[in-house]
C-alpha atoms as a PDB file:
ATOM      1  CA  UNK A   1     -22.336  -8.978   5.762  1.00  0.00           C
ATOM      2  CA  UNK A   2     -20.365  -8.259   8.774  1.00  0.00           C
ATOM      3  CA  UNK A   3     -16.815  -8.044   9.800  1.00  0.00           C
ATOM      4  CA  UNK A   4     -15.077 -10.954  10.481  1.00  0.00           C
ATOM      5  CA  UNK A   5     -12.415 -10.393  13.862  1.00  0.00           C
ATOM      6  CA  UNK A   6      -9.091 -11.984  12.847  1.00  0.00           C
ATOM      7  CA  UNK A   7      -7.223 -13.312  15.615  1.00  0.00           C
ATOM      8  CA  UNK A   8      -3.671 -12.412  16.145  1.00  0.00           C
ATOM      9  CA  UNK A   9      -2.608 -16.165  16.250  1.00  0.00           C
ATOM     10  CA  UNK A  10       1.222 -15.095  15.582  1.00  0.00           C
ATOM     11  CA  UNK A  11       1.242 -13.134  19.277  1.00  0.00           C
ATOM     12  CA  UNK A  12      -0.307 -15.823  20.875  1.00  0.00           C
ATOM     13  CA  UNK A  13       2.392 -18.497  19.577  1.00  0.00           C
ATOM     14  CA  UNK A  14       1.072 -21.617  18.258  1.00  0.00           C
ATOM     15  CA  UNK A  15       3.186 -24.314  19.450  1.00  0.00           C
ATOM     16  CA  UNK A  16       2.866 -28.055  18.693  1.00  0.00           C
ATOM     17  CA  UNK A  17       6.348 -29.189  20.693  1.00  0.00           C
ATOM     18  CA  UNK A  18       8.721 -27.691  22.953  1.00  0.00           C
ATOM     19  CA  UNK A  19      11.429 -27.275  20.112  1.00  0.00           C
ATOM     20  CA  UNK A  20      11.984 -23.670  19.560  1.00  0.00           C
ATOM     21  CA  UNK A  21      11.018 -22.118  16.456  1.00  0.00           C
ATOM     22  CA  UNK A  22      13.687 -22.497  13.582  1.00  0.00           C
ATOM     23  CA  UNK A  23      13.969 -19.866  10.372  1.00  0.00           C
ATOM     24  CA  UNK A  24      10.825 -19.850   8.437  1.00  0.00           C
ATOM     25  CA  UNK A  25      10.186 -22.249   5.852  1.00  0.00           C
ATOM     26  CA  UNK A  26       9.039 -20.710   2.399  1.00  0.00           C
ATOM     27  CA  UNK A  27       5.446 -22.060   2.064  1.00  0.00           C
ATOM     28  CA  UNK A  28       4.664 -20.442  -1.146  1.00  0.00           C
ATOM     29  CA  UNK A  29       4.868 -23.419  -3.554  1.00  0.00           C
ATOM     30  CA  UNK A  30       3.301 -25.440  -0.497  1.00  0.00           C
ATOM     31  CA  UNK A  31       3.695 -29.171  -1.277  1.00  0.00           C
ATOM     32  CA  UNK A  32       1.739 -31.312   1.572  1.00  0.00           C
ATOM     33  CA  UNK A  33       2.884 -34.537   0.620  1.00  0.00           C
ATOM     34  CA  UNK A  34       6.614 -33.526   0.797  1.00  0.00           C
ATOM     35  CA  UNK A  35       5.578 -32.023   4.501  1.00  0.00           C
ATOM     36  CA  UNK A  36       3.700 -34.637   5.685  1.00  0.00           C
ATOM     37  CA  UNK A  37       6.538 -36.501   7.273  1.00  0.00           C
ATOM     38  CA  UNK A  38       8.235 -33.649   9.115  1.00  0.00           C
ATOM     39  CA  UNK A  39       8.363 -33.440  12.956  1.00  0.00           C
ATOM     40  CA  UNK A  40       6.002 -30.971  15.009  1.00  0.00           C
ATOM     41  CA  UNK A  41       8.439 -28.149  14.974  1.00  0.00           C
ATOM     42  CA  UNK A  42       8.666 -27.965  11.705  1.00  0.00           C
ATOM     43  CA  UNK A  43       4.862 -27.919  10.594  1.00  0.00           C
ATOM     44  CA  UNK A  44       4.982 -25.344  13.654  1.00  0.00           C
ATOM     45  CA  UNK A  45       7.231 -23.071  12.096  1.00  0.00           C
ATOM     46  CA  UNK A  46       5.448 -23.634   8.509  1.00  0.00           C
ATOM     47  CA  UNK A  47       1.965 -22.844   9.941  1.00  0.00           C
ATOM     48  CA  UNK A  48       3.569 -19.495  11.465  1.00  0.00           C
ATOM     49  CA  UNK A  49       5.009 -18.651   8.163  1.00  0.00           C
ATOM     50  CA  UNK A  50       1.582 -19.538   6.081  1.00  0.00           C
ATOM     51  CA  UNK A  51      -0.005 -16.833   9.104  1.00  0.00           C
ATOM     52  CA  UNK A  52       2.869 -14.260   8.467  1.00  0.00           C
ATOM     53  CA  UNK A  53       1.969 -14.484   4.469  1.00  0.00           C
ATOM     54  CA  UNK A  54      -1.413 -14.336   5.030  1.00  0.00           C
ATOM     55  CA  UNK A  55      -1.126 -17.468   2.805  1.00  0.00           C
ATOM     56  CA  UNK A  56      -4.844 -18.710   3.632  1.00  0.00           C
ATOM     57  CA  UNK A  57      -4.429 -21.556   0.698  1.00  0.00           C
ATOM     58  CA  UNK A  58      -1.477 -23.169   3.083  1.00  0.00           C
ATOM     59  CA  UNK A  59      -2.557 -21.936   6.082  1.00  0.00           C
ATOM     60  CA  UNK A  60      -5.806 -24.268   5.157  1.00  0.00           C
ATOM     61  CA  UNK A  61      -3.205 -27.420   4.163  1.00  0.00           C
ATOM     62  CA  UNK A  62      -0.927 -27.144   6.772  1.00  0.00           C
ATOM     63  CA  UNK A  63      -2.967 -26.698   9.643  1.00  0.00           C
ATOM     64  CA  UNK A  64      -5.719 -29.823   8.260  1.00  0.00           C
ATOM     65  CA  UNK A  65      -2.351 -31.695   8.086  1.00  0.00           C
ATOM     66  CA  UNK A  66      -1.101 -31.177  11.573  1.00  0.00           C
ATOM     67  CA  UNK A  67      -5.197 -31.773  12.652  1.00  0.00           C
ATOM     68  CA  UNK A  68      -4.626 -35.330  11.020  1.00  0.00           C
ATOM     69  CA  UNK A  69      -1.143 -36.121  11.854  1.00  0.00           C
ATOM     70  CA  UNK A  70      -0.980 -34.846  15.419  1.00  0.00           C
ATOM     71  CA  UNK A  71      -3.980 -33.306  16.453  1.00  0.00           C
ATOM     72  CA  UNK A  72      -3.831 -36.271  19.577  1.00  0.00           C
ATOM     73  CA  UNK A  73      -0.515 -35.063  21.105  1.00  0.00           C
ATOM     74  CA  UNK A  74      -1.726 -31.056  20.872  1.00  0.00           C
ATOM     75  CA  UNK A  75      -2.610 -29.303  23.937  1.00  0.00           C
ATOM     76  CA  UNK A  76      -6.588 -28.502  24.027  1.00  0.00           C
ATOM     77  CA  UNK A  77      -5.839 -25.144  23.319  1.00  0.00           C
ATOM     78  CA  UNK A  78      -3.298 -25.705  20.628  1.00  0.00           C
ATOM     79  CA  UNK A  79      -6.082 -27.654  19.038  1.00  0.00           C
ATOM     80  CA  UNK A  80      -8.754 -24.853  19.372  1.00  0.00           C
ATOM     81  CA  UNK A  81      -6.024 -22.737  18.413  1.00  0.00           C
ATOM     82  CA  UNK A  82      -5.439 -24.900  15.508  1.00  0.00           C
ATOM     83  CA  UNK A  83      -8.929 -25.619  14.375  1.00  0.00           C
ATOM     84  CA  UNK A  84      -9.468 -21.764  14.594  1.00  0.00           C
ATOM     85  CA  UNK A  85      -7.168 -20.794  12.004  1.00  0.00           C
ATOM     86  CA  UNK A  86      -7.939 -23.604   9.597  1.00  0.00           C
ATOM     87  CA  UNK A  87     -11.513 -21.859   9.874  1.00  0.00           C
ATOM     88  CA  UNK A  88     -10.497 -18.311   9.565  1.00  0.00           C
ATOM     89  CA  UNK A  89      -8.136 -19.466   6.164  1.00  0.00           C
ATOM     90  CA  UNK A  90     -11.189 -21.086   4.467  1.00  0.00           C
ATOM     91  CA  UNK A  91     -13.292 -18.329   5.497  1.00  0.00           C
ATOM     92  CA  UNK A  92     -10.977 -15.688   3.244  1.00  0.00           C
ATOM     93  CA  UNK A  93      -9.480 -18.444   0.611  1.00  0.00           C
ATOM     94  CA  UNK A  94     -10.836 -17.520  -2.475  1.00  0.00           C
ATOM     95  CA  UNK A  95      -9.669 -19.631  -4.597  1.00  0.00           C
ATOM     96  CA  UNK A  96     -12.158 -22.457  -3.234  1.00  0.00           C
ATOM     97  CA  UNK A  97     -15.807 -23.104  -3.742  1.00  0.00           C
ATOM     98  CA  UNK A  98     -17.347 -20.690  -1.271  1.00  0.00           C
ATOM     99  CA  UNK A  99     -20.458 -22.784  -0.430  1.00  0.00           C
ATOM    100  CA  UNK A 100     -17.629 -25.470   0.877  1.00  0.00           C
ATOM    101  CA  UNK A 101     -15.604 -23.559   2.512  1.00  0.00           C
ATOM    102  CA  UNK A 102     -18.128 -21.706   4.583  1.00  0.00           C
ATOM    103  CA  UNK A 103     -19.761 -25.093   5.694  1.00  0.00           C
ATOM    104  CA  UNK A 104     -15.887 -26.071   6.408  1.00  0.00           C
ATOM    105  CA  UNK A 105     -15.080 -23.206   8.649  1.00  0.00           C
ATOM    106  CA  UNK A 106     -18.415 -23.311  10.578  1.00  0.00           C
ATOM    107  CA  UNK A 107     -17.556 -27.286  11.270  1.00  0.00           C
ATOM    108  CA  UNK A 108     -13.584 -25.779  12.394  1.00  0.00           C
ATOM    109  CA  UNK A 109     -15.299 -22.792  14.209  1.00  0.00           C
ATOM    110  CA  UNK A 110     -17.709 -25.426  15.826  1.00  0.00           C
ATOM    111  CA  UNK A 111     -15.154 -27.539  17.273  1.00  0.00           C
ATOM    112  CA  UNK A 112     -12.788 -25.094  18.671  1.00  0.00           C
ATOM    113  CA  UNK A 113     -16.160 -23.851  20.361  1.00  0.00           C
ATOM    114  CA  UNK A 114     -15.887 -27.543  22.197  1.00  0.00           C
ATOM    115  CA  UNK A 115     -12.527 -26.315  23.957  1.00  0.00           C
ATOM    116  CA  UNK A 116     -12.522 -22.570  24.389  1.00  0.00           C
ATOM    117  CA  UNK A 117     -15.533 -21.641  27.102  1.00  0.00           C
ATOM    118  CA  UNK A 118     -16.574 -17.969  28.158  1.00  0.00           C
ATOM    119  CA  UNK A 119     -14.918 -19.126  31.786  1.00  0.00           C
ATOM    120  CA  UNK A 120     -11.955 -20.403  30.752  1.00  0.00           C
ATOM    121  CA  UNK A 121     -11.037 -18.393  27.757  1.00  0.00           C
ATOM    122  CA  UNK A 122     -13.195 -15.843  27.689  1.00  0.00           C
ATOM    123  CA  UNK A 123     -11.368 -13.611  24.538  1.00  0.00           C
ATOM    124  CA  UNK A 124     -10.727 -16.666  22.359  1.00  0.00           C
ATOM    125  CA  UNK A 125     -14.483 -18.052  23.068  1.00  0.00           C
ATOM    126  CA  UNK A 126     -16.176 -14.149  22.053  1.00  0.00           C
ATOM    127  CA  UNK A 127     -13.886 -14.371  18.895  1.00  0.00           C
ATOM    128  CA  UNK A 128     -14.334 -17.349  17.897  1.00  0.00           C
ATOM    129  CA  UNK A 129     -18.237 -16.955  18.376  1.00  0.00           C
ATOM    130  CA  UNK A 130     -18.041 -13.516  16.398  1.00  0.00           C
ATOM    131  CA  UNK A 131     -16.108 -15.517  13.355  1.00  0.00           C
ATOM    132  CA  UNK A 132     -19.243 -18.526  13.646  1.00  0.00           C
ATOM    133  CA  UNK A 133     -22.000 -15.624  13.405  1.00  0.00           C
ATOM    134  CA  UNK A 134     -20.171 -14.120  10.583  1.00  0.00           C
ATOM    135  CA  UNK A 135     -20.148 -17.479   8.724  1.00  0.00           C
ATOM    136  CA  UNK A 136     -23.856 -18.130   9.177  1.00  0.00           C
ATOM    137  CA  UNK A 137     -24.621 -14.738   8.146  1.00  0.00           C
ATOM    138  CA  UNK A 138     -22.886 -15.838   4.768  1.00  0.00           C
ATOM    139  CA  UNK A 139     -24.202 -19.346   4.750  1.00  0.00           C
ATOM    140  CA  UNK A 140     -25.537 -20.386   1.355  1.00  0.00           C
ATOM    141  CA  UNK A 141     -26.750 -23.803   2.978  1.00  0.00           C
ATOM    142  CA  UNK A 142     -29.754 -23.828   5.182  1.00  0.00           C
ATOM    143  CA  UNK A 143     -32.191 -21.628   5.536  1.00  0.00           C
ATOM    144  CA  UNK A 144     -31.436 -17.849   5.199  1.00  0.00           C
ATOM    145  CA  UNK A 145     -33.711 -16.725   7.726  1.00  0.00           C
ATOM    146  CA  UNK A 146     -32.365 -19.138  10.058  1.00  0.00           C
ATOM    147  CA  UNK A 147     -28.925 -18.547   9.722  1.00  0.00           C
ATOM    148  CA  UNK A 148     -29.680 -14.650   9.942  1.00  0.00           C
ATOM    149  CA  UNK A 149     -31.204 -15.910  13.194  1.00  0.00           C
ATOM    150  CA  UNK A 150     -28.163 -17.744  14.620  1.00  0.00           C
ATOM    151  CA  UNK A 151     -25.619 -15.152  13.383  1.00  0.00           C
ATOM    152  CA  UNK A 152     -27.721 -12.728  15.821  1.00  0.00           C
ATOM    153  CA  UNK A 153     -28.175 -14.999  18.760  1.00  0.00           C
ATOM    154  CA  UNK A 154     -23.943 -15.797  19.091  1.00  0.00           C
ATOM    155  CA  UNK A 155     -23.626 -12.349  18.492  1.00  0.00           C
ATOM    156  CA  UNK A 156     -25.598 -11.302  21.377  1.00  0.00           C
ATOM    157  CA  UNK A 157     -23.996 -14.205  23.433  1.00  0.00           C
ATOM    158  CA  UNK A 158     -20.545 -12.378  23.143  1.00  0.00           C
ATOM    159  CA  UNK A 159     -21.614  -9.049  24.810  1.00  0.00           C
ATOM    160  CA  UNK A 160     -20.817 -11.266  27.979  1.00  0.00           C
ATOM    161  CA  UNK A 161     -17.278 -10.504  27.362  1.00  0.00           C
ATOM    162  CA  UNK A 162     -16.893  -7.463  24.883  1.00  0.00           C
ATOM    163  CA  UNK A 163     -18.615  -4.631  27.083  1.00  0.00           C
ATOM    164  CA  UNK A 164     -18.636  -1.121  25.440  1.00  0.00           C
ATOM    165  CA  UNK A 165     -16.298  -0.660  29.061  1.00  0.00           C
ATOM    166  CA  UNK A 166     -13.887  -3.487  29.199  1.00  0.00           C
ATOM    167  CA  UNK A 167     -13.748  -4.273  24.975  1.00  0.00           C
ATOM    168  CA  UNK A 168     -14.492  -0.807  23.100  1.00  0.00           C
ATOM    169  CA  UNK A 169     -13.211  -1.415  19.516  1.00  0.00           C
ATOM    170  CA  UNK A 170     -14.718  -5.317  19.851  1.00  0.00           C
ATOM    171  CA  UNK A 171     -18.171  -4.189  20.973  1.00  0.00           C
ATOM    172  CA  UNK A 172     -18.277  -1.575  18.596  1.00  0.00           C
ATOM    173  CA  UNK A 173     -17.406  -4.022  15.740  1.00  0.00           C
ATOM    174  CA  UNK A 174     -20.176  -6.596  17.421  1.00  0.00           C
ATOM    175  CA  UNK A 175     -22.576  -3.710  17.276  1.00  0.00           C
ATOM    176  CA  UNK A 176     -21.726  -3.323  13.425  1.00  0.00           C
ATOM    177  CA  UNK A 177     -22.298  -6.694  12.967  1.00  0.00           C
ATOM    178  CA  UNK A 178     -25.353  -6.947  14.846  1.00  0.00           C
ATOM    179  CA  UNK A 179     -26.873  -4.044  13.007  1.00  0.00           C
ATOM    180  CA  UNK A 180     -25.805  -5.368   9.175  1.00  0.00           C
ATOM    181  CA  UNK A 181     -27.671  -8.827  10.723  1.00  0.00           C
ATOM    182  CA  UNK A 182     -30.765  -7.206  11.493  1.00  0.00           C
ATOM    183  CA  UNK A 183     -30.645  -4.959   8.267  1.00  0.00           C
ATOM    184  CA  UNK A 184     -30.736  -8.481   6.267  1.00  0.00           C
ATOM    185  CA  UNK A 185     -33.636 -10.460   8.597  1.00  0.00           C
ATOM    186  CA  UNK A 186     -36.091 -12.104   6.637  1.00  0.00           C
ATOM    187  CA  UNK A 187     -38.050 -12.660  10.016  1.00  0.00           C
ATOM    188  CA  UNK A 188     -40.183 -10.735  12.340  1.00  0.00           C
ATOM    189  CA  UNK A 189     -41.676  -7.091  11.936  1.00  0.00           C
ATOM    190  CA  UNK A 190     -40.115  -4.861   9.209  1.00  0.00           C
ATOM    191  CA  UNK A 191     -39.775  -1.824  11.248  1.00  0.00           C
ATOM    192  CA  UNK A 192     -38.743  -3.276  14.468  1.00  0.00           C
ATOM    193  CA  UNK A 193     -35.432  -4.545  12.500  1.00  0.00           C
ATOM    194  CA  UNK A 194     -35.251  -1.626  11.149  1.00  0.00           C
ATOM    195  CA  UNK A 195     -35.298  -0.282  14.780  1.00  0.00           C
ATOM    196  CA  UNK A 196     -32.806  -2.032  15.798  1.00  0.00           C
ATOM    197  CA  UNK A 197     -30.261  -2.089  13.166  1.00  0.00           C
ATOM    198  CA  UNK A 198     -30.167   1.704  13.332  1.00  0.00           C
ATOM    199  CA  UNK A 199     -29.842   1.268  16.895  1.00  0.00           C
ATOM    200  CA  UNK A 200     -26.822  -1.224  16.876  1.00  0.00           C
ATOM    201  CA  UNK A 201     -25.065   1.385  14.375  1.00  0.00           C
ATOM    202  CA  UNK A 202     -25.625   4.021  16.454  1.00  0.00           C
ATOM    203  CA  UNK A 203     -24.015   2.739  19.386  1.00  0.00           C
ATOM    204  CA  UNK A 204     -21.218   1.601  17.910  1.00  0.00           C
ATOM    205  CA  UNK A 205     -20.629   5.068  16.563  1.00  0.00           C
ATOM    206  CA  UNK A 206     -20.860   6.138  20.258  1.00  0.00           C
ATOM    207  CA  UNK A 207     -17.365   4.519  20.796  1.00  0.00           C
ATOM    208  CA  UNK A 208     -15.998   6.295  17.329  1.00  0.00           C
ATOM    209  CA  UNK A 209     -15.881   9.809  19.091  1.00  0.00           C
ATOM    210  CA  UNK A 210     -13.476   8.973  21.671  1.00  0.00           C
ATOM    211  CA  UNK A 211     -11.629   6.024  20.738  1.00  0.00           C
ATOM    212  CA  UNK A 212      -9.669   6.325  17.211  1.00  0.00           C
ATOM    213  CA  UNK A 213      -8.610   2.881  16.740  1.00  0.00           C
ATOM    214  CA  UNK A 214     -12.483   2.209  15.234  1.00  0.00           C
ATOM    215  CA  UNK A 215     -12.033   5.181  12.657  1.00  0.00           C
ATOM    216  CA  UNK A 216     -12.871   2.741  10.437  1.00  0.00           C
ATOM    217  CA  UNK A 217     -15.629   1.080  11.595  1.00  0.00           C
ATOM    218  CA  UNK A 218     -16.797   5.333  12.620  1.00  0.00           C
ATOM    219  CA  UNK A 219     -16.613   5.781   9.046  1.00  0.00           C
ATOM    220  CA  UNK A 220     -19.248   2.643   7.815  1.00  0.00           C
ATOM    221  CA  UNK A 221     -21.575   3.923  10.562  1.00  0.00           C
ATOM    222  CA  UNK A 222     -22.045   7.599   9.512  1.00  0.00           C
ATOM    223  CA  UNK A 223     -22.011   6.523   5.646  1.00  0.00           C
ATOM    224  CA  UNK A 224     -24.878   4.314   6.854  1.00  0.00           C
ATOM    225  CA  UNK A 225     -26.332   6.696   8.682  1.00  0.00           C
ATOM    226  CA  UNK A 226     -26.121   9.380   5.990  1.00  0.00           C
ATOM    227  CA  UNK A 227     -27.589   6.868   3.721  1.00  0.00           C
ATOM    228  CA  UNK A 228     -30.391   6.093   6.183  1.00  0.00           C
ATOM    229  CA  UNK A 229     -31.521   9.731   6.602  1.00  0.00           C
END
């Protein structure tokens, strides 16, 4: 239910030290004990490599490890940063129990939320509050009608920043998401979700006809549609 926006933390360069990035260290038989005495540059450069794998399983290990071990000495927005992409790993890690790992990444998603503000960093704050709503929508804890709820209300919060103008691809996606929310709300009158789901999917596909980097998120819309009619 919904997409979930994956930041680009790779162009952004997460840096823990001023030490310049060595080679890449092979995290794919990740062992956290053997890393857990290494200096800041060189969990940097394996928390870059876990992100260039896509490993989420030691993006999730490295990046609670350098949380724990030098979360003090990180710039605030190296630790958003940081706390960010421990939540999007356990948000796609399989391999643990999902209930867990969505209550994890809200708690990561949550605390990066602490640091990142729509003032001060407006792009990071609308992501990050995208990724949250996402999570609740998939929450098994709590109450599903509630967490519908929330996922909507952060969504609307980040059409402050992602305007079908200055964002097109990012509002269209937070028009997707808003309309797969109110498809699944357990609140409220039937046909006024109804209402507005359609409506959210049909804006969205108003940014499909002229901008071709949301092809994909075009081609959900008129499926839906199709399937609607």
């Amino acid at each position: 239910m919904g997409e979930h926006w994956r930041n680009d933390w790779l162009s952004q360069g997460i840096r823990f030290s001023s030490v310049p990035l060595s080679n890449h260290a092979n995290t794919s038989a990740l062992d956290v004990e053997a890393i857990s005495e290494v200096s800041p540059s060189e969990i940097e450069v394996r928390l870059n490599q876990a992100l260039e794998d896509d490993d989420w399983s030691a993006q999730v290990e490295i990046s609670r490890l350098s949380l724990n071990k030098f979360g003090e000495q990180l710039t605030d927005r190296a630790l958003a940063h940081v706390h960010n992409i421990c939540a999007d790993a356990l948000f796609n890690d399989e391999s643990r129990d999902l209930r867990t790992r969505i209550e994890d990444a809200i708690n990561h998603y949550k605390e990066a939320l602490k640091i990142y503000s729509p003032q001060e960093y407006p792009e990071e704050w609308a992501d990050c509050m995208t990724n949250l709503s996402v999570a609740y929508s998939r929450r098994i804890d709590g109450r599903p009608e509630e967490n519908i709820d929330v996922s909507i209300q952060l969504l609307e919060r980040t059409r402050e920043i992602y305007t079908r103008e200055s964002h097109p691809r990012k509002w269209a996606i937070g028009e997707m998401n808003l309309g797969s929310s109110y498809g699944h709300r357990l609140v409220g009158d039937r046909a006024t979700n109804e209402e507005a789901e359609l409506s959210h999917y049909c804006a969205a596909e108003t940014v499909v006809r002229f901008d071709t980097q949301t092809r994909n998120v075009g081609d959900a819309t008129v499926k839906y549609r199709r399937k609607l009619y």
